[in-house]
C-alpha atoms as a PDB file:
ATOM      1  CA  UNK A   1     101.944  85.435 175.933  1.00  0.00           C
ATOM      2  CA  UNK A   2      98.507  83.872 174.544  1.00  0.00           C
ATOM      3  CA  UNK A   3      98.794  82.150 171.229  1.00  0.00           C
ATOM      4  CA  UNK A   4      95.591  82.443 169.022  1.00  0.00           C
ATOM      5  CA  UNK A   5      94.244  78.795 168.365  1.00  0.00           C
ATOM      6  CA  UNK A   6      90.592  78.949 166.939  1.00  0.00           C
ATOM      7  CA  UNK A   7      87.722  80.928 166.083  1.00  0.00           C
ATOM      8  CA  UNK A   8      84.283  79.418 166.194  1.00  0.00           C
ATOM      9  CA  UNK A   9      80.981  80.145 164.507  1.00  0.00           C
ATOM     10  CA  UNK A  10      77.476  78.234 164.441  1.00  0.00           C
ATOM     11  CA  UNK A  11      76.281  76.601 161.494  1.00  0.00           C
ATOM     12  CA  UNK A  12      73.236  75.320 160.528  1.00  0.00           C
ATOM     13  CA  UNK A  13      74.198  72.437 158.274  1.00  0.00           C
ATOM     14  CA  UNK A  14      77.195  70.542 158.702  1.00  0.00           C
ATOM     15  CA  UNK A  15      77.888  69.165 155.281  1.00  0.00           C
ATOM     16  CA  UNK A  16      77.148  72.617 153.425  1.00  0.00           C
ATOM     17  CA  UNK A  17      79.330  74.401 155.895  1.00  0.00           C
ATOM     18  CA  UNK A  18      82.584  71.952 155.243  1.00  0.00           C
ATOM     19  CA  UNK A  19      82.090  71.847 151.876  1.00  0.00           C
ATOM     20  CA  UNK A  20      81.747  75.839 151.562  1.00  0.00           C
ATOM     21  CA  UNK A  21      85.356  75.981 153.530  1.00  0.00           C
ATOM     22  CA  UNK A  22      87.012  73.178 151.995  1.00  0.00           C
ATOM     23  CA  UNK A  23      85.781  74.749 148.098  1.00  0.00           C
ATOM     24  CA  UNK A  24      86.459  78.145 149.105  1.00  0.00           C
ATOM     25  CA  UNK A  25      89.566  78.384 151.480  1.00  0.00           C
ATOM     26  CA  UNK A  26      91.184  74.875 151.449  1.00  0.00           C
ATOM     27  CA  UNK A  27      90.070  74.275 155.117  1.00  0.00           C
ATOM     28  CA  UNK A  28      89.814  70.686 155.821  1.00  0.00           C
ATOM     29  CA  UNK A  29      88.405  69.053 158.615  1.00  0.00           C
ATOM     30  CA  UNK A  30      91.157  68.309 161.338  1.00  0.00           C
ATOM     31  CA  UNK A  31      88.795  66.874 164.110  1.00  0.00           C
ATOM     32  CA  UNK A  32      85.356  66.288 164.435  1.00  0.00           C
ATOM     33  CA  UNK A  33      84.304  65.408 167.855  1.00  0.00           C
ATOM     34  CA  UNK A  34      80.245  63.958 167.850  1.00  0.00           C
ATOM     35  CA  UNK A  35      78.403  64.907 171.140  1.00  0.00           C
ATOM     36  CA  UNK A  36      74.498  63.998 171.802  1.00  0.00           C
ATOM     37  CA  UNK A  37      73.237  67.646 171.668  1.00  0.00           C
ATOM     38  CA  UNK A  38      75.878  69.211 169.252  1.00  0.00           C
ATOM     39  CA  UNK A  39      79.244  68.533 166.950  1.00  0.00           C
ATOM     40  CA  UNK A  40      82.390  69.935 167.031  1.00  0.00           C
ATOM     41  CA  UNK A  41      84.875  70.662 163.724  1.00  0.00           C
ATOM     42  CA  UNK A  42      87.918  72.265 163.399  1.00  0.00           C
ATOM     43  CA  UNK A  43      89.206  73.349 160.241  1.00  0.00           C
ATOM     44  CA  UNK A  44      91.868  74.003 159.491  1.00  0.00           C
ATOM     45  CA  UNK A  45      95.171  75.013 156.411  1.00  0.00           C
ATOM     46  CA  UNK A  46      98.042  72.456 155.892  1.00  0.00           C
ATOM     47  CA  UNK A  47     100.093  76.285 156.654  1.00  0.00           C
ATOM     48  CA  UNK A  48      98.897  77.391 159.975  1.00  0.00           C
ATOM     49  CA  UNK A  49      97.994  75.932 163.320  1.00  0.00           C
ATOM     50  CA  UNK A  50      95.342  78.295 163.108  1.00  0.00           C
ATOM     51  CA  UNK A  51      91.310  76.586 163.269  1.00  0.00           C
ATOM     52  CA  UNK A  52      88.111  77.622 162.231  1.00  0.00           C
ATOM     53  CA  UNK A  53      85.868  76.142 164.712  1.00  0.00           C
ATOM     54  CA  UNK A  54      82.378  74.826 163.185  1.00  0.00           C
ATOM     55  CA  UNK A  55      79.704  73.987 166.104  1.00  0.00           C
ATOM     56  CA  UNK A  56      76.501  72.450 164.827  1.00  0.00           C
ATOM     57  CA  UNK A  57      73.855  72.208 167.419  1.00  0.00           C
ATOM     58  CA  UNK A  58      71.611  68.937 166.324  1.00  0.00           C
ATOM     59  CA  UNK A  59      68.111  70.733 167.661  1.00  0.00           C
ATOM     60  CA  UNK A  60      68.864  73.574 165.467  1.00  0.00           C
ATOM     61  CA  UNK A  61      66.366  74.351 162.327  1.00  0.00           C
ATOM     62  CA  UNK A  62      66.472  77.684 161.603  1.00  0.00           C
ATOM     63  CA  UNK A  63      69.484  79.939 160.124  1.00  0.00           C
ATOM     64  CA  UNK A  64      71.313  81.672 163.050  1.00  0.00           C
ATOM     65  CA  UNK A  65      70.504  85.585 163.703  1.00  0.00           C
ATOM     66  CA  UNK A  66      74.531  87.098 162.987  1.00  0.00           C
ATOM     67  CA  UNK A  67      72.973  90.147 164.783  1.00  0.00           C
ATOM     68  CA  UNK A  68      75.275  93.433 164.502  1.00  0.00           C
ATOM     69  CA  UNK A  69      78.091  92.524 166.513  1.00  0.00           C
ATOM     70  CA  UNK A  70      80.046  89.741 164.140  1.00  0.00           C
ATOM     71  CA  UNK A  71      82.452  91.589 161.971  1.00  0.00           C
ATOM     72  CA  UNK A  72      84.282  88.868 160.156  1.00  0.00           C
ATOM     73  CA  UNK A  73      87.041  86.439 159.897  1.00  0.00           C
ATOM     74  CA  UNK A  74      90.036  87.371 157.968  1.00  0.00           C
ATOM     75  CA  UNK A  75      92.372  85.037 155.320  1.00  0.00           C
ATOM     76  CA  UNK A  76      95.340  86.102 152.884  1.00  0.00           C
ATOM     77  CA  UNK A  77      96.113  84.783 149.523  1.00  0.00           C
ATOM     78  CA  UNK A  78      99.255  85.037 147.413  1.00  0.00           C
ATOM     79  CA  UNK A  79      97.254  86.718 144.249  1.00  0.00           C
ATOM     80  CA  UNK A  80      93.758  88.256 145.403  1.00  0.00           C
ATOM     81  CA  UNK A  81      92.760  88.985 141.660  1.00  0.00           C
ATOM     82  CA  UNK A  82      92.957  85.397 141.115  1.00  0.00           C
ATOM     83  CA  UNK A  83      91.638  84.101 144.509  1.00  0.00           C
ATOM     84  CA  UNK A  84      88.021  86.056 143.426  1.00  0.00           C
ATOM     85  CA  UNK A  85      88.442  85.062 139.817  1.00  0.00           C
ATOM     86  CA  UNK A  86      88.164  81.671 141.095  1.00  0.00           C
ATOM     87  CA  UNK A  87      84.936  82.872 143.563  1.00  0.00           C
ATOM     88  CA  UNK A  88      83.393  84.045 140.432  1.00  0.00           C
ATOM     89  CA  UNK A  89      83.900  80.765 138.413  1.00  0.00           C
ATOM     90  CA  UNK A  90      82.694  78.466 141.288  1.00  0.00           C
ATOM     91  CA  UNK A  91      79.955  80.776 142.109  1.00  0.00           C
ATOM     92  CA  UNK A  92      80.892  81.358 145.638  1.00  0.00           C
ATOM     93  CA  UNK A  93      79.478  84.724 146.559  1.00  0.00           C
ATOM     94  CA  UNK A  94      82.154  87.615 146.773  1.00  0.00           C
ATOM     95  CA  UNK A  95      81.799  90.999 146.773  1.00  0.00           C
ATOM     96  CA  UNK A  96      84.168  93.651 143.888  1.00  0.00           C
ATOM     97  CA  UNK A  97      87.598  93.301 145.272  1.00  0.00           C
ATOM     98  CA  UNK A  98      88.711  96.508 146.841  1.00  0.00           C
ATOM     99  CA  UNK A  99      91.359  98.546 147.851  1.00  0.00           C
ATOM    100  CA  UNK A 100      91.975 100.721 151.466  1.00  0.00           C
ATOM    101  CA  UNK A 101      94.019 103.706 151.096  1.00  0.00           C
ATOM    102  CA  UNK A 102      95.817 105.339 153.988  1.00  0.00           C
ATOM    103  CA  UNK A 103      97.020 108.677 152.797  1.00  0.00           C
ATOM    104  CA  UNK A 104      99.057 107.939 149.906  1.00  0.00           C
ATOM    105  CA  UNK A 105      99.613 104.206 151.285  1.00  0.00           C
ATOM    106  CA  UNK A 106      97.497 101.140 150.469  1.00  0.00           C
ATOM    107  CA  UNK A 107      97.073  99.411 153.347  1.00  0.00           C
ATOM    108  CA  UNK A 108      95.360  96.389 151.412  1.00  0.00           C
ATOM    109  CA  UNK A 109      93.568  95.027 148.578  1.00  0.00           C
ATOM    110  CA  UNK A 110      90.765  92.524 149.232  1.00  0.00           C
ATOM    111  CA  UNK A 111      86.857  91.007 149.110  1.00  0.00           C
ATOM    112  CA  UNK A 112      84.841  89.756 151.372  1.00  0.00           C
ATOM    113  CA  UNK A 113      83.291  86.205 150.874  1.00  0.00           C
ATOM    114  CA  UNK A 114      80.343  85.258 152.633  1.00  0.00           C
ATOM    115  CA  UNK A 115      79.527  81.595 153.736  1.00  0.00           C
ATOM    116  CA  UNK A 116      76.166  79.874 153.427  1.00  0.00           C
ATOM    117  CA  UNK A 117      74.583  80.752 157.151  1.00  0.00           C
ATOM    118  CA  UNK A 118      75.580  84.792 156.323  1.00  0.00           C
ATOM    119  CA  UNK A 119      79.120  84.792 157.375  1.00  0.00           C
ATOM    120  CA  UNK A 120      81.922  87.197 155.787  1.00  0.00           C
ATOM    121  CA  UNK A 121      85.563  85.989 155.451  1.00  0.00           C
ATOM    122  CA  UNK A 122      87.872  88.880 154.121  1.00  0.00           C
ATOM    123  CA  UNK A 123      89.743  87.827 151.631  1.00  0.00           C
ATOM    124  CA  UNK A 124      93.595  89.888 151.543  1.00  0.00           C
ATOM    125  CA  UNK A 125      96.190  90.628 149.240  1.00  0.00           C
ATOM    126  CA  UNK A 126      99.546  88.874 151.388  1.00  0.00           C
ATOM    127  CA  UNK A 127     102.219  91.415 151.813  1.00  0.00           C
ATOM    128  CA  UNK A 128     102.612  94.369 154.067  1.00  0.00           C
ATOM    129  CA  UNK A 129     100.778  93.678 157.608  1.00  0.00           C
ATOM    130  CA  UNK A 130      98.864  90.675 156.347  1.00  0.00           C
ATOM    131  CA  UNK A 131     101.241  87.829 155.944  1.00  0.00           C
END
């Protein structure tokens, strides 16, 4: 069976980006490996094995085009009322949190986040599915 290991997503700025994740999720930076055209981070949780792959191409100036086929990357948090009070206080951009109703079920409570080169992170209420 394949085991998930990372996701990765261009950035333009490589402090910005790990301080954004760091701030916002409690991502720190596992392993940084420096190559002459581009640099590679993975972030990651002290709770999963999961990364968050940052590449930062060093010819790069301009703010990636996300284009319309990134949806986004997905986190849970014990208390999402709290998790987006904190957003708010820090100023980290986050949408109203939200719920998704299936039938007379709620299939979750959440917000999305969105990271300084236009990237969304959904933000879930733990329980149910999203452990």
């Amino acid at each position: 069976m394949a085991k998930p290991v990372h996701a990765m997503i261009r950035v333009l700025e490589e402090a910005r980006a790990c301080d954004y994740y760091a701030r916002a999720f409690g991502l720190m930076v596992a392993d940084r490996f420096d190559f002459p055209d581009f640099t590679l981070l993975y972030l990651r949780d002290q709770s999963s094995t999961f990364e968050l792959e940052l590449t930062v191409n060093k010819d790069r100036t301009a703010p990636y085009d996300l284009g319309d086929g990134y949806g986004h990357v997905a986190v849970t948090v014990e208390d999402v009322a709290a998790e987006h009070a904190r957003f708010t206080r820090e100023g980290l951009p986050a949408t109203a949190v939200k719920s998704l109703e299936h039938g007379d079920r709620t299939l979750a409570r959440f917000f999305f986040a969105t990271d300084p080169d236009g990237y969304r992170i959904e933000v879930i209420q733990r329980g149910g599915r999203f452990l």
